[in-house]
C-alpha atoms as a PDB file:
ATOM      1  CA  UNK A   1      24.546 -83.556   0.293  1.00  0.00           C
ATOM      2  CA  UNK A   2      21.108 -82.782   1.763  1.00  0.00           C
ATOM      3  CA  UNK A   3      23.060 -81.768   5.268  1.00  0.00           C
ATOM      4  CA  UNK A   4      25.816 -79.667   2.882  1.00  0.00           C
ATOM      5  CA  UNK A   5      22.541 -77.775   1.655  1.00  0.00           C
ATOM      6  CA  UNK A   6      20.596 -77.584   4.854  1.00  0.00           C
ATOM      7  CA  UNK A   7      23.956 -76.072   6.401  1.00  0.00           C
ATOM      8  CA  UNK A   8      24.672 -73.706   3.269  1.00  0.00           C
ATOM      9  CA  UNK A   9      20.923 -72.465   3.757  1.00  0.00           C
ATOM     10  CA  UNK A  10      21.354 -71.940   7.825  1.00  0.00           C
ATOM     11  CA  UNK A  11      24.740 -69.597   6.344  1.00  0.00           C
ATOM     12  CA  UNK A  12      22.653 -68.157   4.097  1.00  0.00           C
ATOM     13  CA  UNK A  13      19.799 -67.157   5.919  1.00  0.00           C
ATOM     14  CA  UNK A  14      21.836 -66.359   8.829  1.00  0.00           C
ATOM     15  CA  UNK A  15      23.712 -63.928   6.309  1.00  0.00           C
ATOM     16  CA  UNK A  16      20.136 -62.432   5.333  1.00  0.00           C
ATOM     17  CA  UNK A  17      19.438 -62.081   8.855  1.00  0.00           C
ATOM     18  CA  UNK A  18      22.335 -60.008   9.015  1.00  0.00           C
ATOM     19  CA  UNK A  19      21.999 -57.786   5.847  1.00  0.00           C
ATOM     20  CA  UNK A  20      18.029 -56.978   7.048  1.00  0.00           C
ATOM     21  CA  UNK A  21      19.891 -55.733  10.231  1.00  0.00           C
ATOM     22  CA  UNK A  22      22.714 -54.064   8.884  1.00  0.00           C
ATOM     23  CA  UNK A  23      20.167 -52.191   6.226  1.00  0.00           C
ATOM     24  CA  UNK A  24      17.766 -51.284   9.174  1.00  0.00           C
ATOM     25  CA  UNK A  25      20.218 -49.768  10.712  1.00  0.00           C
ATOM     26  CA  UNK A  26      21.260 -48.343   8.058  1.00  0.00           C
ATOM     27  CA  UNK A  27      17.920 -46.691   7.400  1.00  0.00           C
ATOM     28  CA  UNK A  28      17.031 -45.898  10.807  1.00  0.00           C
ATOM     29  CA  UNK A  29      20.226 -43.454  10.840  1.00  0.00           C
ATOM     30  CA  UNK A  30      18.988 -41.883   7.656  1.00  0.00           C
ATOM     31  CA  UNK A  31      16.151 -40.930   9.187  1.00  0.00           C
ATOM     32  CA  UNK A  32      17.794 -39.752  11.865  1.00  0.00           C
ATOM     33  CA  UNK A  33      19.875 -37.386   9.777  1.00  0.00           C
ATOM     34  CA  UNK A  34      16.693 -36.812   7.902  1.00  0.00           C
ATOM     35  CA  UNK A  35      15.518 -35.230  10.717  1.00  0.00           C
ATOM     36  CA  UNK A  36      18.264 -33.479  11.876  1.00  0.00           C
ATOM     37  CA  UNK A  37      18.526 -31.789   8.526  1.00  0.00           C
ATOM     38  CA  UNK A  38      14.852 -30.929   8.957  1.00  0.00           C
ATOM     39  CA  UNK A  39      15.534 -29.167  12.036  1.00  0.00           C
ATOM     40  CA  UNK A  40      17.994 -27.378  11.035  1.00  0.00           C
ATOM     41  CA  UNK A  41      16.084 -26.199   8.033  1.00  0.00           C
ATOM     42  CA  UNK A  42      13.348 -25.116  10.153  1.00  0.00           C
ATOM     43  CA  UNK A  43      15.812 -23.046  12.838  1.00  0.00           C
ATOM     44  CA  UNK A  44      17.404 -21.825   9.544  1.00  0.00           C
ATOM     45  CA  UNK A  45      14.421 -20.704   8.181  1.00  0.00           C
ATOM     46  CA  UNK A  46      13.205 -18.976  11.014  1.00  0.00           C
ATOM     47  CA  UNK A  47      16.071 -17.142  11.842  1.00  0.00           C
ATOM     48  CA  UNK A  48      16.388 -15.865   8.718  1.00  0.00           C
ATOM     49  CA  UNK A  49      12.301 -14.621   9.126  1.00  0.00           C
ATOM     50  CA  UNK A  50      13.745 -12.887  12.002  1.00  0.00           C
ATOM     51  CA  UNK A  51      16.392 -11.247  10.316  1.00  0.00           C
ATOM     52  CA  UNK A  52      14.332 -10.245   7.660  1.00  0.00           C
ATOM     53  CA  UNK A  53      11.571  -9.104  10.299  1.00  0.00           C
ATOM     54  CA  UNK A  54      14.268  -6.899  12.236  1.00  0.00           C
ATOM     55  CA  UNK A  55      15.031  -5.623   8.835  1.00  0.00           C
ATOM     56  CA  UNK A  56      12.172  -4.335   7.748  1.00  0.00           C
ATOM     57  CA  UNK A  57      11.223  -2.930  10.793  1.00  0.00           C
ATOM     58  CA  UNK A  58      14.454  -0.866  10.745  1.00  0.00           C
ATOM     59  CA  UNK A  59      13.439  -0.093   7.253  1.00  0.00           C
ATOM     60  CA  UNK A  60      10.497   1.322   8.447  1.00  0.00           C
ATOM     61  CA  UNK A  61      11.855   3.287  11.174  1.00  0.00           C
ATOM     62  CA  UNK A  62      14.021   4.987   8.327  1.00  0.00           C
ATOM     63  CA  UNK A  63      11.745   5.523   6.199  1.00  0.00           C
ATOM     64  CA  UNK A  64       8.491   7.176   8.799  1.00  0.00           C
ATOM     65  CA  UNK A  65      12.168   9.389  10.289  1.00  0.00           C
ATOM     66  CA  UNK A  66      12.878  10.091   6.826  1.00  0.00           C
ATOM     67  CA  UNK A  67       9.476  11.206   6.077  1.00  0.00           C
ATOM     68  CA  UNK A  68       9.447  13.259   9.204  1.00  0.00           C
ATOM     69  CA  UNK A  69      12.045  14.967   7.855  1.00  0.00           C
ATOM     70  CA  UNK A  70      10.917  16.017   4.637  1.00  0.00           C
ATOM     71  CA  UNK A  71       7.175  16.841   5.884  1.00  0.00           C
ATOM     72  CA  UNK A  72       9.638  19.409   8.426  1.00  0.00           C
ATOM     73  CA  UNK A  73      11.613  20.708   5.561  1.00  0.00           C
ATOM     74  CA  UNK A  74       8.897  21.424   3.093  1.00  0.00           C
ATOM     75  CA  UNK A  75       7.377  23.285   6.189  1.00  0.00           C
ATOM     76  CA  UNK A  76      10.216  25.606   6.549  1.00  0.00           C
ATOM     77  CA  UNK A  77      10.811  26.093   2.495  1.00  0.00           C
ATOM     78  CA  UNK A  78       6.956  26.931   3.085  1.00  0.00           C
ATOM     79  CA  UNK A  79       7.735  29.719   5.830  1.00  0.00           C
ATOM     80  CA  UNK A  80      10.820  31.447   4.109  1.00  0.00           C
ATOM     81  CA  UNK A  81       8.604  31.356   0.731  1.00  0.00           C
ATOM     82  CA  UNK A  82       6.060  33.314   2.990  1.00  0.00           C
ATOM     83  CA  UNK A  83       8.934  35.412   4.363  1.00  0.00           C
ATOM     84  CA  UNK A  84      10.503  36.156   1.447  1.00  0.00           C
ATOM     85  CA  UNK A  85       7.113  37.016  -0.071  1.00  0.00           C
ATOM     86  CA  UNK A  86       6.939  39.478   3.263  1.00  0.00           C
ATOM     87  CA  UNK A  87      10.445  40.791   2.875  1.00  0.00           C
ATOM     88  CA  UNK A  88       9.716  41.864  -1.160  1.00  0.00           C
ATOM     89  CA  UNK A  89       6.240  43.353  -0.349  1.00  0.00           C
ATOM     90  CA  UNK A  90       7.533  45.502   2.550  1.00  0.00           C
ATOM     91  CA  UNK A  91      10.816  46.157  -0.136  1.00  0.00           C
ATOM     92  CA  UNK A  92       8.015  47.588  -2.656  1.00  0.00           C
ATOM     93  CA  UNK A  93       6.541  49.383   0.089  1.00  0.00           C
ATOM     94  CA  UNK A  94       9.582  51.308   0.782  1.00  0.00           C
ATOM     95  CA  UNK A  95      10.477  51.486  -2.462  1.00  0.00           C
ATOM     96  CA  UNK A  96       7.352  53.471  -3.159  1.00  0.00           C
ATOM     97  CA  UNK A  97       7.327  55.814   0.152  1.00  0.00           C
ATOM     98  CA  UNK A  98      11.684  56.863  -1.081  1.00  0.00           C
ATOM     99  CA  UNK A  99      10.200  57.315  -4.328  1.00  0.00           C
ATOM    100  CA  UNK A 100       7.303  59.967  -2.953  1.00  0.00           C
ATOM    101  CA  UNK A 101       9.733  61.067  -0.527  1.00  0.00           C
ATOM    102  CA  UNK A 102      12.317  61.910  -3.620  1.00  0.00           C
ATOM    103  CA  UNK A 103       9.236  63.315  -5.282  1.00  0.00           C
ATOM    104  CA  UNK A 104       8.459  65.521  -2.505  1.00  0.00           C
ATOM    105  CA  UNK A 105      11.787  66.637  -1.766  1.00  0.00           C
ATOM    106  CA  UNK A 106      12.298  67.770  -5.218  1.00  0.00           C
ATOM    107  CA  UNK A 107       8.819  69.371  -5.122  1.00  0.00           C
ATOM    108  CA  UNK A 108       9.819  71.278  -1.721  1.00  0.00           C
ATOM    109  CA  UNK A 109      13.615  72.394  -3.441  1.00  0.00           C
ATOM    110  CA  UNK A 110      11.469  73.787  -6.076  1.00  0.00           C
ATOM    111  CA  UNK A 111       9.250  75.817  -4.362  1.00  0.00           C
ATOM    112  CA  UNK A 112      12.612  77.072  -2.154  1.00  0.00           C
ATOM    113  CA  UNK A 113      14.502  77.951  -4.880  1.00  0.00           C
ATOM    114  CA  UNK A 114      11.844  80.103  -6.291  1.00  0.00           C
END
């Protein structure tokens, strides 16, 4: 009986051996996983920072073009204002010189008819 135990203990701690093994293996490609997940996260995350880098930067682009744009526009609306300013004031101007003119004209029929 003593050798049936001594030999079901050998079995048994040979069987342990085995299950230590078998789980440290098991662990050790866990970790390796682990890690390949990890660097993967890591590429992931910094391709996506350079995504979003390239975006903004784009965005940025647009927006000082954009700006350029309007700072040119509101620079023209600024000149025609002026020019149309120039255009009405000259209009007055001639406005009041056919309006002596007329005045004149009449004056000189006047006298000729007389």
């Amino acid at each position: 009986e003593l050798h049936l135990t001594m030999s079901e203990k050998n079995e048994l701690t040979k069987s342990l051996g085995m299950v230590q093994k078998e789980l440290q293996e098991k662990e050790s490609e866990m970790k390796r996983e682990i890690s390949e997940y990890q660097d993967r996260l890591l590429q992931t995350e910094k391709e996506y920072q350079d995504a979003l880098m390239e975006a903004n930067r784009k965005n940025e682009i647009q927006i000082e073009a954009c700006q350029d744009k309007m700072n040119s526009l509101e620079h023209f609306i600024s000149s025609q204002k002026l020019e149309i300013e120039h255009l009405n004031s000259t209009k007055e101007e001639l406005n009041n010189s056919l309006k002596e003119a007329n005045q004149t004209l009449g004056e000189l029929l006047k006298h000729k008819v007389r």
